[in-house]
C-alpha atoms as a PDB file:
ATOM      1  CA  UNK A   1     -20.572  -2.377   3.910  1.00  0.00           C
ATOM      2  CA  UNK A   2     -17.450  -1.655   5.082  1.00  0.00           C
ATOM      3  CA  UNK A   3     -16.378   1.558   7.360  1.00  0.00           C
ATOM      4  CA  UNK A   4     -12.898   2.609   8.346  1.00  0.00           C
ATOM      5  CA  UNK A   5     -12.574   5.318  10.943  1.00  0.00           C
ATOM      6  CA  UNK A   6      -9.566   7.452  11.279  1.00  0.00           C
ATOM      7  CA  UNK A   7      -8.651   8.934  14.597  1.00  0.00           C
ATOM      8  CA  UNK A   8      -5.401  10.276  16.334  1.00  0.00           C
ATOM      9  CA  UNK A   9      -4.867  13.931  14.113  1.00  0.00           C
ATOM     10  CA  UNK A  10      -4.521  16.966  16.106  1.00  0.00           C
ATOM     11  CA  UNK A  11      -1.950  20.180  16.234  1.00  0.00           C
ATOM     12  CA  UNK A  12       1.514  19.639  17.135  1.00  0.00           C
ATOM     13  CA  UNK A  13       4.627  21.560  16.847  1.00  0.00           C
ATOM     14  CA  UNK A  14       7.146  20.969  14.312  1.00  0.00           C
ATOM     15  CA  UNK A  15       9.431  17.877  15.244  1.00  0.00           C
ATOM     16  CA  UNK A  16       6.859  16.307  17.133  1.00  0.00           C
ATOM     17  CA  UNK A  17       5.244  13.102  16.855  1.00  0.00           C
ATOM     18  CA  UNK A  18       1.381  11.567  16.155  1.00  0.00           C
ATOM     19  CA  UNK A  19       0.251   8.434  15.761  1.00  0.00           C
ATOM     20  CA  UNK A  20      -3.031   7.912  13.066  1.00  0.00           C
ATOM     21  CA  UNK A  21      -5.218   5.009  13.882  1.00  0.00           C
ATOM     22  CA  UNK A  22      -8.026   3.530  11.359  1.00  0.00           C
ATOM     23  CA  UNK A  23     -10.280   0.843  12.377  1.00  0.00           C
ATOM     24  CA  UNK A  24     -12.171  -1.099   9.686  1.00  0.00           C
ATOM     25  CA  UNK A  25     -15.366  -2.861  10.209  1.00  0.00           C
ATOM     26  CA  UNK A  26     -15.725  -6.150   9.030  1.00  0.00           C
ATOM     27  CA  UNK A  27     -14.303  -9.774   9.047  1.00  0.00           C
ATOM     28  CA  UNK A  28     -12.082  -9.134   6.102  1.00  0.00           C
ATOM     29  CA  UNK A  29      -9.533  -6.831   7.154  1.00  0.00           C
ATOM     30  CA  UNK A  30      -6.760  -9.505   6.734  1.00  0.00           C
ATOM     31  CA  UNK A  31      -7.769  -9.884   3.355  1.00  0.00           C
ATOM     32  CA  UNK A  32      -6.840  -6.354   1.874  1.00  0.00           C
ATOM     33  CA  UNK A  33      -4.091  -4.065   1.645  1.00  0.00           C
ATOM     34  CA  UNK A  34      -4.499  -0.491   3.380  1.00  0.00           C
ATOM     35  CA  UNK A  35      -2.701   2.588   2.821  1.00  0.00           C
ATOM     36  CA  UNK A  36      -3.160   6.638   4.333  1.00  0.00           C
ATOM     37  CA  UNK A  37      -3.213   9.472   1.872  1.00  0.00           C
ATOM     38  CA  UNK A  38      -3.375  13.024   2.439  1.00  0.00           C
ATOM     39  CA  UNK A  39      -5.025  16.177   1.223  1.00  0.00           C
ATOM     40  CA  UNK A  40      -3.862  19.570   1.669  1.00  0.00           C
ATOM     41  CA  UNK A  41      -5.830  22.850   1.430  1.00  0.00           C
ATOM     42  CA  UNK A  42      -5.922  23.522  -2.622  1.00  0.00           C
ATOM     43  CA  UNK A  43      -3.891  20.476  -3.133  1.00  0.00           C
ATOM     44  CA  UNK A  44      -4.332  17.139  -5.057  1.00  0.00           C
ATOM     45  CA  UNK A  45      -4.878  14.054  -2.528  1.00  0.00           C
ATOM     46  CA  UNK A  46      -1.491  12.458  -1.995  1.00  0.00           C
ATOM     47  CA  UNK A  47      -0.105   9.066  -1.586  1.00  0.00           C
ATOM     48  CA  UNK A  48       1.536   8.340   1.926  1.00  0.00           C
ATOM     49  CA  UNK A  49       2.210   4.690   2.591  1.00  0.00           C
ATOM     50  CA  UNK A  50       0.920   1.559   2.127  1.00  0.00           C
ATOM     51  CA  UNK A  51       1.055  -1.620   3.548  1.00  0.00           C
ATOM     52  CA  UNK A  52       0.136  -5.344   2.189  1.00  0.00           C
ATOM     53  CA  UNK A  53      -2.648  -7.785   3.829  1.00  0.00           C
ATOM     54  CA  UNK A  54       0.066  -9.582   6.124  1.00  0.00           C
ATOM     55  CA  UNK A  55       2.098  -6.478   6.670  1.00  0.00           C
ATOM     56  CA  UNK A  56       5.295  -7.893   4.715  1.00  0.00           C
ATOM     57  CA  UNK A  57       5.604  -4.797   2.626  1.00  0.00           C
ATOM     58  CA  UNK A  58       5.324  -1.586   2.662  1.00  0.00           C
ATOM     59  CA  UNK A  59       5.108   1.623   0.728  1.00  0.00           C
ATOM     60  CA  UNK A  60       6.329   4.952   1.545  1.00  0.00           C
ATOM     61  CA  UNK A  61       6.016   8.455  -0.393  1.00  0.00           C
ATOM     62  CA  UNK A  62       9.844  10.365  -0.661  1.00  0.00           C
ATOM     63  CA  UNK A  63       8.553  13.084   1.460  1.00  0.00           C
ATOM     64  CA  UNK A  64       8.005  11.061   4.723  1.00  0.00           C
ATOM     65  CA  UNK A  65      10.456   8.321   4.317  1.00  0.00           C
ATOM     66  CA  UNK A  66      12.203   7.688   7.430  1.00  0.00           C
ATOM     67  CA  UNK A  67       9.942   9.852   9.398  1.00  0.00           C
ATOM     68  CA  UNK A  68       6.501   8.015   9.199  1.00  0.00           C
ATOM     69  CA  UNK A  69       5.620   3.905   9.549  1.00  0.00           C
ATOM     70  CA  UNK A  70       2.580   2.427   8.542  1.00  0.00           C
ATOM     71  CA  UNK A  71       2.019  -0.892  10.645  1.00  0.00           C
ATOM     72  CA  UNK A  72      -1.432  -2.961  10.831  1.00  0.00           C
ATOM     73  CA  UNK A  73      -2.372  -5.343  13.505  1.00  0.00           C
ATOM     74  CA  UNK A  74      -5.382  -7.666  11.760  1.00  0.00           C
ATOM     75  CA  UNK A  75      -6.479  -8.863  15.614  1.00  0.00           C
ATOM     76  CA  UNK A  76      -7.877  -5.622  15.864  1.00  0.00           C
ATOM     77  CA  UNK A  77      -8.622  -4.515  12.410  1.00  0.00           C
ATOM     78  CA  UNK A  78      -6.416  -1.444  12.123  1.00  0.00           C
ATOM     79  CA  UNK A  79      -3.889  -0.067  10.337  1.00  0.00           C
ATOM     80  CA  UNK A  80      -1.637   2.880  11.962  1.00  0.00           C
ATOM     81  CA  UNK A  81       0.635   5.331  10.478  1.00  0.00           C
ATOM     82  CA  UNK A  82       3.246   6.548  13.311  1.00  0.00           C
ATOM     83  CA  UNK A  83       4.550  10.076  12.316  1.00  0.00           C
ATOM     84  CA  UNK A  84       7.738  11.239  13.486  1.00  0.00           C
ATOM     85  CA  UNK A  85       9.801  14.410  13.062  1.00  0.00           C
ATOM     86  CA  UNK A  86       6.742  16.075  12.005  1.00  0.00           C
ATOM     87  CA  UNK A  87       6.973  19.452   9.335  1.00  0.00           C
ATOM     88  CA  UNK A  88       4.888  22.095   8.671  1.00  0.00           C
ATOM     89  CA  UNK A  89       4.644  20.884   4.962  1.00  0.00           C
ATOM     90  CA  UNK A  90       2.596  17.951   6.504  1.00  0.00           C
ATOM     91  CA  UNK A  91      -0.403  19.707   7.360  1.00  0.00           C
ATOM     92  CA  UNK A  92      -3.334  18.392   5.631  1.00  0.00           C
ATOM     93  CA  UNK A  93      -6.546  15.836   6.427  1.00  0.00           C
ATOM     94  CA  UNK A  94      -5.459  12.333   6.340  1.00  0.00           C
ATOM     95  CA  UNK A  95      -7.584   9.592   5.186  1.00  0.00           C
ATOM     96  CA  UNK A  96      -7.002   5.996   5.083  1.00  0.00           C
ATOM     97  CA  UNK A  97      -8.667   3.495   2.236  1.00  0.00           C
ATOM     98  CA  UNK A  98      -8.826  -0.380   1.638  1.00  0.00           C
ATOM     99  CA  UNK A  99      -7.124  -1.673  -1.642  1.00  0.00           C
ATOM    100  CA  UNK A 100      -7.436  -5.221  -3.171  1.00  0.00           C
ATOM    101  CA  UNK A 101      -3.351  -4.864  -3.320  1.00  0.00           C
ATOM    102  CA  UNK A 102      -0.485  -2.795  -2.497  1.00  0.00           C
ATOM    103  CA  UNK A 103      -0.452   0.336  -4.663  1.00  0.00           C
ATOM    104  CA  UNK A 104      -0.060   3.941  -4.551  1.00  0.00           C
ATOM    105  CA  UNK A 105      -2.306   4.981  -6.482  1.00  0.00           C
ATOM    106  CA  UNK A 106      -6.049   6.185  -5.302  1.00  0.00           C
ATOM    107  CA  UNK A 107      -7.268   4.798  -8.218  1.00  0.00           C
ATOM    108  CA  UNK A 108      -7.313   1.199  -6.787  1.00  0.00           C
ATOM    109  CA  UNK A 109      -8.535   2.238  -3.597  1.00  0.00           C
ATOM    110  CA  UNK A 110     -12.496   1.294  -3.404  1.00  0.00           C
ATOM    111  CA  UNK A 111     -13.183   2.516   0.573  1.00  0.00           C
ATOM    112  CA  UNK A 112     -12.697   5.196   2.208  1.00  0.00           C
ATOM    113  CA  UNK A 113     -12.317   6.626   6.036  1.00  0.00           C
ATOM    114  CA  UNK A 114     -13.800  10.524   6.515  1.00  0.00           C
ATOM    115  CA  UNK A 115     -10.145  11.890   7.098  1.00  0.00           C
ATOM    116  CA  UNK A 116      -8.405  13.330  10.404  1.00  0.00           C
ATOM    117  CA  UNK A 117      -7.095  16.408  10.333  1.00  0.00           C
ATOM    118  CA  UNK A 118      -3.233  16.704  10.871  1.00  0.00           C
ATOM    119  CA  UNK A 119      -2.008  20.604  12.160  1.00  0.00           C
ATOM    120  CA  UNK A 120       1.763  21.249  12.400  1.00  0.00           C
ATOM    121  CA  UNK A 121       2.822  24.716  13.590  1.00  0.00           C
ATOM    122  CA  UNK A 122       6.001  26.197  13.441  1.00  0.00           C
END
């Protein structure tokens, strides 16, 4: 069974910076493609980034480009997402997820972390 664990959300003020960790369990990590997703109170879950098993390519949604950067470093089975230049507007609980390829979809996304919540103020 495999378990990914997001960490690293908290409350920060607008312009600031957080960095999201995940940690997956397992000997497979290299294997798969991960991406972080976001869901806001009374909003759909929405695609953030995503980044390929070797960490060649990457994925970004228009609203973040240029601010966030997903990296992964498959020595220690994790995947990050470095958030800079932070906005109100990205308040919500971030989860990360496993995917057999690159894609922005949730729909090919078969596991799950439990989320970290993300707070910016104003």
């Amino acid at each position: 069974q495999v378990q990914l664990v997001a960490s690293g959300g908290g409350l920060v003020q607008a312009g600031g910076s957080l960095r999201l960790s995940c940690a997956a369990s397992g000997r497979t990590f290299s294997s798969y493609a991960m991406g972080w997703f976001r869901q806001a109170p009374g909003k759909e879950r929405e695609f953030v980034a995503a980044i390929n098993w070797s960490g060649g390519s990457t994925s970004y949604a228009d609203s973040v480009k240029g601010r966030f950067t997903i990296s992964r470093d498959n020595a220690k089975n994790t995947v990050y997402l470095q958030m800079n230049s932070l906005k109100p507007e990205d308040t919500a609980v971030y989860y990360c997820a496993r995917a057999g390829r690159l894609a922005t979809s949730p729909e090919w996304y078969n596991y799950w972390g439990q989320g970290t919540q993300v707070t910016v103020s104003s």
